[in-house]
N, C-alpha and C. Protein backbone atom coordinates (compact mmCIF):
# COMPACT_ATOMS: atom_id res chain seq x y z
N UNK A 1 103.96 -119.50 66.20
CA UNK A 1 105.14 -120.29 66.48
C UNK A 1 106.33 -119.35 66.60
N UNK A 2 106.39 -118.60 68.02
CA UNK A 2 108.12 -118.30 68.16
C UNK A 2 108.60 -118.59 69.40
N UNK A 3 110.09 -118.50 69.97
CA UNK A 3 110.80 -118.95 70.67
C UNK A 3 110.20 -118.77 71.99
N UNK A 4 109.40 -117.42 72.00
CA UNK A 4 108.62 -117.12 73.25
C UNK A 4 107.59 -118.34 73.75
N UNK A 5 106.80 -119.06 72.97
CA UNK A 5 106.41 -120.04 73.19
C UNK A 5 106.86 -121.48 73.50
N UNK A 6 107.78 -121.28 72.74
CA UNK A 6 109.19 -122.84 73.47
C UNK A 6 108.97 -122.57 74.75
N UNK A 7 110.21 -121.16 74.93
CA UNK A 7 110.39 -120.60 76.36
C UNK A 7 108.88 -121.03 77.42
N UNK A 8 107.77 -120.67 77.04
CA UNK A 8 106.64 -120.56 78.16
C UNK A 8 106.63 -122.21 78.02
N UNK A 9 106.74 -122.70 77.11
CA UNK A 9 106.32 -124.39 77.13
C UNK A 9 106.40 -125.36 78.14
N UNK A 10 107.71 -125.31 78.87
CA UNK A 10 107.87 -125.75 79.88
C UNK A 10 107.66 -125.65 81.51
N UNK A 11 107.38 -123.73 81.65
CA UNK A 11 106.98 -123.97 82.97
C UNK A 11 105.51 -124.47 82.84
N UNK A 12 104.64 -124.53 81.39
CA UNK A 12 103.48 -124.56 81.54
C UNK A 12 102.96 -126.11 81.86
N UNK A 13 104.29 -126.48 81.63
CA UNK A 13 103.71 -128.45 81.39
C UNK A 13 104.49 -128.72 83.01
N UNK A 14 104.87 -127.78 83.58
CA UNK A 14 104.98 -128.36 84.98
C UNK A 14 104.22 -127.62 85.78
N UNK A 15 103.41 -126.68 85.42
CA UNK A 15 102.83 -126.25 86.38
C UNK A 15 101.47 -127.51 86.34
N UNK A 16 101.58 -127.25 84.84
CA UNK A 16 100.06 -128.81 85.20
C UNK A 16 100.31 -129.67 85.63
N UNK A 17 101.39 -130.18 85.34
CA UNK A 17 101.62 -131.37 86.27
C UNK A 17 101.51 -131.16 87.57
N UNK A 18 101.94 -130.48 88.60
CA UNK A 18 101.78 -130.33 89.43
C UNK A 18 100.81 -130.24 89.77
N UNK A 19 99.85 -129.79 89.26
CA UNK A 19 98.29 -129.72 89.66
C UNK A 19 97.60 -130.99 89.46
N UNK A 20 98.48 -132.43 88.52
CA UNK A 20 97.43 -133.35 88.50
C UNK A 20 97.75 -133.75 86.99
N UNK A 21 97.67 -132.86 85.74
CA UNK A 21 97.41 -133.02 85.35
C UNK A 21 98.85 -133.23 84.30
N UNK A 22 99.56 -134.36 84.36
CA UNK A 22 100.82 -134.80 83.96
C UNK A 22 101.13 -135.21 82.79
N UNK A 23 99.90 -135.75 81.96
CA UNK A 23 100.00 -136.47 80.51
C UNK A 23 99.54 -135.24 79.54
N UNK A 24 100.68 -134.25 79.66
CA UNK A 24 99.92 -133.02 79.18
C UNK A 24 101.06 -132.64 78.13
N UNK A 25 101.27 -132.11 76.93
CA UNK A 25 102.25 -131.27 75.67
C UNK A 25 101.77 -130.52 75.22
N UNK A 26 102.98 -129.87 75.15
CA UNK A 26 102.93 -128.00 73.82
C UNK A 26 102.44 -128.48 72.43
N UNK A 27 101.75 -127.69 71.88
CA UNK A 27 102.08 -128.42 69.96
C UNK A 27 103.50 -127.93 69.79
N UNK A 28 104.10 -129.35 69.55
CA UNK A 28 105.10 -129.10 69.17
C UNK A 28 105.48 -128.49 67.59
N UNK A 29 106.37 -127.14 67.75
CA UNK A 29 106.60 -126.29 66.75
C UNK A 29 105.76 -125.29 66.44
N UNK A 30 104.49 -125.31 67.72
CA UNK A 30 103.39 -124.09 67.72
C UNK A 30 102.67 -124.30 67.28
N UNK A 31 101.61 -123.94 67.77
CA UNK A 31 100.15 -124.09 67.00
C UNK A 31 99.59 -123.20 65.38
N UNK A 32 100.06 -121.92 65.97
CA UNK A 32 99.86 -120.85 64.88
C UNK A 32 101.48 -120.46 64.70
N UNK A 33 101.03 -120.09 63.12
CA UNK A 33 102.37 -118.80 62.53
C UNK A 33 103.36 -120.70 62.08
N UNK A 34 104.41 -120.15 61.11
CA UNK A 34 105.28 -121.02 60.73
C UNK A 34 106.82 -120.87 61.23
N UNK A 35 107.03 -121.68 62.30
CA UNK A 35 108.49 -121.89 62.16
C UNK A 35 109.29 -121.91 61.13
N UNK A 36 110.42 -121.25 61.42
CA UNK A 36 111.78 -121.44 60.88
C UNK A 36 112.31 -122.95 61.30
N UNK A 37 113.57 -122.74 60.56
CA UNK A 37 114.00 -124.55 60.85
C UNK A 37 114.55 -124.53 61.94
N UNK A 38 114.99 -123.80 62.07
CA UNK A 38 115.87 -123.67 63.74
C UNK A 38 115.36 -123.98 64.74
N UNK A 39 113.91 -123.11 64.62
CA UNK A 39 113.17 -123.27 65.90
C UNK A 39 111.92 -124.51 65.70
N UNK A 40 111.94 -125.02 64.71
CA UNK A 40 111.35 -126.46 64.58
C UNK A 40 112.26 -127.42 64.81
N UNK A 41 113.27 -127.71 64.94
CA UNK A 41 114.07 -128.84 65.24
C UNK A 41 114.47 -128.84 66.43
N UNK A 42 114.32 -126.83 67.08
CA UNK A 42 114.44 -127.55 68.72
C UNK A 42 113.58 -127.51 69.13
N UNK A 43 112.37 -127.05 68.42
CA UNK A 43 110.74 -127.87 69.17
C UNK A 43 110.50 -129.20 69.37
N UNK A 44 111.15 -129.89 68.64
CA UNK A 44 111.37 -131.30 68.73
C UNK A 44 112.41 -131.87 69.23
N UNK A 45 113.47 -130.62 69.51
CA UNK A 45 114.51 -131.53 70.39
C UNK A 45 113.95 -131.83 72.00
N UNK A 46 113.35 -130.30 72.32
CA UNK A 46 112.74 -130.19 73.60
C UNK A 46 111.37 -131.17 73.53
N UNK A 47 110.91 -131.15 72.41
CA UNK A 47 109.37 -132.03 72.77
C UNK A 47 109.67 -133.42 73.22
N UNK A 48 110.28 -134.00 72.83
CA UNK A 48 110.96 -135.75 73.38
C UNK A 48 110.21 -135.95 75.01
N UNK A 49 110.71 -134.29 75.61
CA UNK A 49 110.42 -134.20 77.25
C UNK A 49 109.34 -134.18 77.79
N UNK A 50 108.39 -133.94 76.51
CA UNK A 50 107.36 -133.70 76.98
C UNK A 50 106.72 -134.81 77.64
N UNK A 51 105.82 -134.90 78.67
CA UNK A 51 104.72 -135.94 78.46
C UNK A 51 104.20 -136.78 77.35
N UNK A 52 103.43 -135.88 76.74
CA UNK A 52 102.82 -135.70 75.75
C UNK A 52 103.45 -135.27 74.53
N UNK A 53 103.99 -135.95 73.83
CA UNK A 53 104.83 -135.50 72.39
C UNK A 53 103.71 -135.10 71.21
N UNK A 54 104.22 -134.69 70.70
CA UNK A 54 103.05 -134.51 69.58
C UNK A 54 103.49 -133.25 68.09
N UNK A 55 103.65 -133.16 67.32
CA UNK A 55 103.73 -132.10 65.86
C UNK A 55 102.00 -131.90 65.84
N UNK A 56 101.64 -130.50 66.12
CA UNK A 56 100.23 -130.39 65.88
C UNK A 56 100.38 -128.41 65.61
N UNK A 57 99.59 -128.38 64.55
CA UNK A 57 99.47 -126.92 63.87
C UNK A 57 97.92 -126.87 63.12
N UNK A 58 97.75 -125.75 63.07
CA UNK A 58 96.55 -125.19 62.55
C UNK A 58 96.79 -125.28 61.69
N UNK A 59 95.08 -125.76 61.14
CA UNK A 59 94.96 -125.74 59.72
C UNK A 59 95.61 -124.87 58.64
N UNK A 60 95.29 -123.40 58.91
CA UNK A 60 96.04 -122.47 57.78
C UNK A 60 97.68 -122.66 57.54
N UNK A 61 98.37 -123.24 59.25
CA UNK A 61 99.91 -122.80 58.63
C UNK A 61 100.52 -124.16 58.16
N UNK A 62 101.66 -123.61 57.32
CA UNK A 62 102.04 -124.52 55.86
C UNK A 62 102.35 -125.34 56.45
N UNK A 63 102.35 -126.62 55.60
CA UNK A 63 103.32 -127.94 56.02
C UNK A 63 104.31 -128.44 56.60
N UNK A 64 104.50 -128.93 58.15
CA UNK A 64 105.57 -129.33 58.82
C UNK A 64 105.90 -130.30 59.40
N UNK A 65 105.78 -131.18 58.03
CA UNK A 65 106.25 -132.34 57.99
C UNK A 65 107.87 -132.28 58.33
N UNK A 66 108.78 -133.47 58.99
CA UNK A 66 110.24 -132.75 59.23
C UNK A 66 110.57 -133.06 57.64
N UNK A 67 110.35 -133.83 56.59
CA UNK A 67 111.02 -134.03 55.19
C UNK A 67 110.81 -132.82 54.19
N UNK A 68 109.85 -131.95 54.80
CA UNK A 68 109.39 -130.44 53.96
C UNK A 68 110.61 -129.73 54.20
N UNK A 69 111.46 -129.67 55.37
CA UNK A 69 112.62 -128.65 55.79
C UNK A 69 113.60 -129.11 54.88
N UNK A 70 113.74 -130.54 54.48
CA UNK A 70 115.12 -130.40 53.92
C UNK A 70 115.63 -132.15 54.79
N UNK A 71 116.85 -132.69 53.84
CA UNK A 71 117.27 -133.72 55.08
C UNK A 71 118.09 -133.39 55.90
N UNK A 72 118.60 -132.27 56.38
CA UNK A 72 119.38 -132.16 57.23
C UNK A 72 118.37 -131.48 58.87
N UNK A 73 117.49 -131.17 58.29
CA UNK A 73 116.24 -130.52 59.40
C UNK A 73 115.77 -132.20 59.65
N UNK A 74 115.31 -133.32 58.46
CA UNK A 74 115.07 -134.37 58.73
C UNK A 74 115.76 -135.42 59.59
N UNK A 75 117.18 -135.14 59.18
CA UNK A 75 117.77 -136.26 60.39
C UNK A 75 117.93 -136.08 61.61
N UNK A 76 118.27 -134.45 61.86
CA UNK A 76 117.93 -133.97 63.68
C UNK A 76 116.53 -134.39 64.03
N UNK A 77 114.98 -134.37 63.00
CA UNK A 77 114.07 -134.95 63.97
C UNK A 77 113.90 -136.14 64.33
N UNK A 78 114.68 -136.53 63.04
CA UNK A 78 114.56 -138.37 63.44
C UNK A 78 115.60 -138.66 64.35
N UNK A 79 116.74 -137.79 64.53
CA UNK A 79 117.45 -138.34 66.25
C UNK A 79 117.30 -138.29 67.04
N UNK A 80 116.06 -136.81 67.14
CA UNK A 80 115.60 -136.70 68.62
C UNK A 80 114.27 -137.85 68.89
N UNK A 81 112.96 -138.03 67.70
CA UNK A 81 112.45 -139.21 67.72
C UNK A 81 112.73 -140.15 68.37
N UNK A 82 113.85 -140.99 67.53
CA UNK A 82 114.75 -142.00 68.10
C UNK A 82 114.93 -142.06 69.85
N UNK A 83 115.29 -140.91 70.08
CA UNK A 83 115.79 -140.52 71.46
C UNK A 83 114.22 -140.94 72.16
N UNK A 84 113.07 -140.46 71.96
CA UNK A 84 112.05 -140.33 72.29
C UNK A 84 111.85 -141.76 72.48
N UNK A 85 112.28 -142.41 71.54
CA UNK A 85 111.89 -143.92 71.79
C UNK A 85 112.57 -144.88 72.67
N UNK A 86 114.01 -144.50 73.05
CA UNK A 86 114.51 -144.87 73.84
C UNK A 86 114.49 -144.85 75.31
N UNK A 87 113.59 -143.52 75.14
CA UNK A 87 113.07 -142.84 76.35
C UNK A 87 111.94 -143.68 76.50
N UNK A 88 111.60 -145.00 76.18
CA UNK A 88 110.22 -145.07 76.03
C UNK A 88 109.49 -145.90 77.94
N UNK A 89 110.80 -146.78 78.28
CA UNK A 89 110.78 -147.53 79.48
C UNK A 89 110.52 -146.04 80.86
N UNK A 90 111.23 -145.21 80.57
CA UNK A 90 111.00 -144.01 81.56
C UNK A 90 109.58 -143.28 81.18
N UNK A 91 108.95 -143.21 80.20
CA UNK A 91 108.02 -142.82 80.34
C UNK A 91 106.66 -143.75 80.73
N UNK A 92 107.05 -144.90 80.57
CA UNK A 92 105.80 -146.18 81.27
C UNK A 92 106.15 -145.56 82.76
N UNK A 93 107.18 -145.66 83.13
CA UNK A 93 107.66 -145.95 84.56
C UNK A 93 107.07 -144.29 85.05
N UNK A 94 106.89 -143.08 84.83
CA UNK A 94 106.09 -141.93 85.64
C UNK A 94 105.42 -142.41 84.85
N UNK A 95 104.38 -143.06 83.91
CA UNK A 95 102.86 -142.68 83.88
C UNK A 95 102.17 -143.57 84.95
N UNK A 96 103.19 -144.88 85.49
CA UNK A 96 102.42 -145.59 86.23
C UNK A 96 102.52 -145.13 87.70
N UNK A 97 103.64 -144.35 88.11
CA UNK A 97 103.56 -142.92 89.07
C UNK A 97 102.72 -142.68 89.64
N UNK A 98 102.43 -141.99 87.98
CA UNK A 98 101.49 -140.99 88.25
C UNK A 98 100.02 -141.64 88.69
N UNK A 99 99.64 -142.64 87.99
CA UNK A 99 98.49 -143.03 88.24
C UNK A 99 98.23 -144.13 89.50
N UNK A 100 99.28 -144.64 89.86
CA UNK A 100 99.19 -145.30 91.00
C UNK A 100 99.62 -144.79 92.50
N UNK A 101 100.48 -143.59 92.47
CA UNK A 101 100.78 -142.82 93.07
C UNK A 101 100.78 -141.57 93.15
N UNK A 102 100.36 -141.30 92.09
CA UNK A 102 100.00 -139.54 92.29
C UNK A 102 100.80 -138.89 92.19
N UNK A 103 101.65 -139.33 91.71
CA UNK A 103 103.68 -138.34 91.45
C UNK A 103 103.21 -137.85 90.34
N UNK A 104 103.86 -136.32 90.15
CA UNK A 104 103.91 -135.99 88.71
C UNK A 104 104.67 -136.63 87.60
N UNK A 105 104.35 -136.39 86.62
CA UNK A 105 105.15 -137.30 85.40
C UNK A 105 106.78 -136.25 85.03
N UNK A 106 106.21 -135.28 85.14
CA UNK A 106 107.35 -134.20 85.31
C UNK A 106 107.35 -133.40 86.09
N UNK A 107 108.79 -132.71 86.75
CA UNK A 107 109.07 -132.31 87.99
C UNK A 107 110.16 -131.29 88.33
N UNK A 108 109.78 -130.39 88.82
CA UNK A 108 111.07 -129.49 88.54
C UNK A 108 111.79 -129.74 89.98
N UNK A 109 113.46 -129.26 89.82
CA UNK A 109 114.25 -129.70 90.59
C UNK A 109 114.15 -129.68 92.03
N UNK A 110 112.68 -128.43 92.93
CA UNK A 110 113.01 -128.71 94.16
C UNK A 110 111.53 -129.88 94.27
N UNK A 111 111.01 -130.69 93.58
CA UNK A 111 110.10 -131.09 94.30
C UNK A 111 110.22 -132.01 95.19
């Protein structure tokens, strides 16, 4: 889990998309190694975008639950959450896109 992987996160979930494969997410906050709080709360600020949302880590690394950081790491995940849920009508609307039309679910600006 470091920033280098945020960074790659996104061209990687549009390159799949583009290929088809649209209902696709990073583990959010990394798979291996333990985030800092910094870079766990904007794994989750950016994950909202994902397709595919998700907190998923390997077995060995420690607990990252957002209430383990502290409540102030807790209420940024629960705003971006929130956000996620609001987001919830736009994400019906590309998955049915995608599957009835073949549009990606995500899209970078020249497509």
């Amino acid at each position: 889990a470091n920033w280098r992987h945020l960074e790659r996160s996104v061209p990687m979930l549009l390159s799949l998309s583009l290929c088809g494969l649209s209902l696709a997410g990073a583990d959010v906050a990394g798979f291996m190694g333990d985030p800092d709080q910094e870079l766990f709360v904007r794994w989750h600020q950016l994950g909202i975008w994902y397709p595919f949302y998700r907190a998923h880590a390997h077995l060995t690394s420690k607990r990252r639950e957002p209430w383990v950081f502290g409540t102030t790491v807790l209420e940024k995940v629960r705003s971006a959450v929130l956000t996620r849920y609001r987001l919830l009508p736009m994400w019906y609307t590309l998955a049915a896109e995608w599957a009835l039309l073949g549009l990606p679910m995500i899209r970078p600006i020249w497509y």
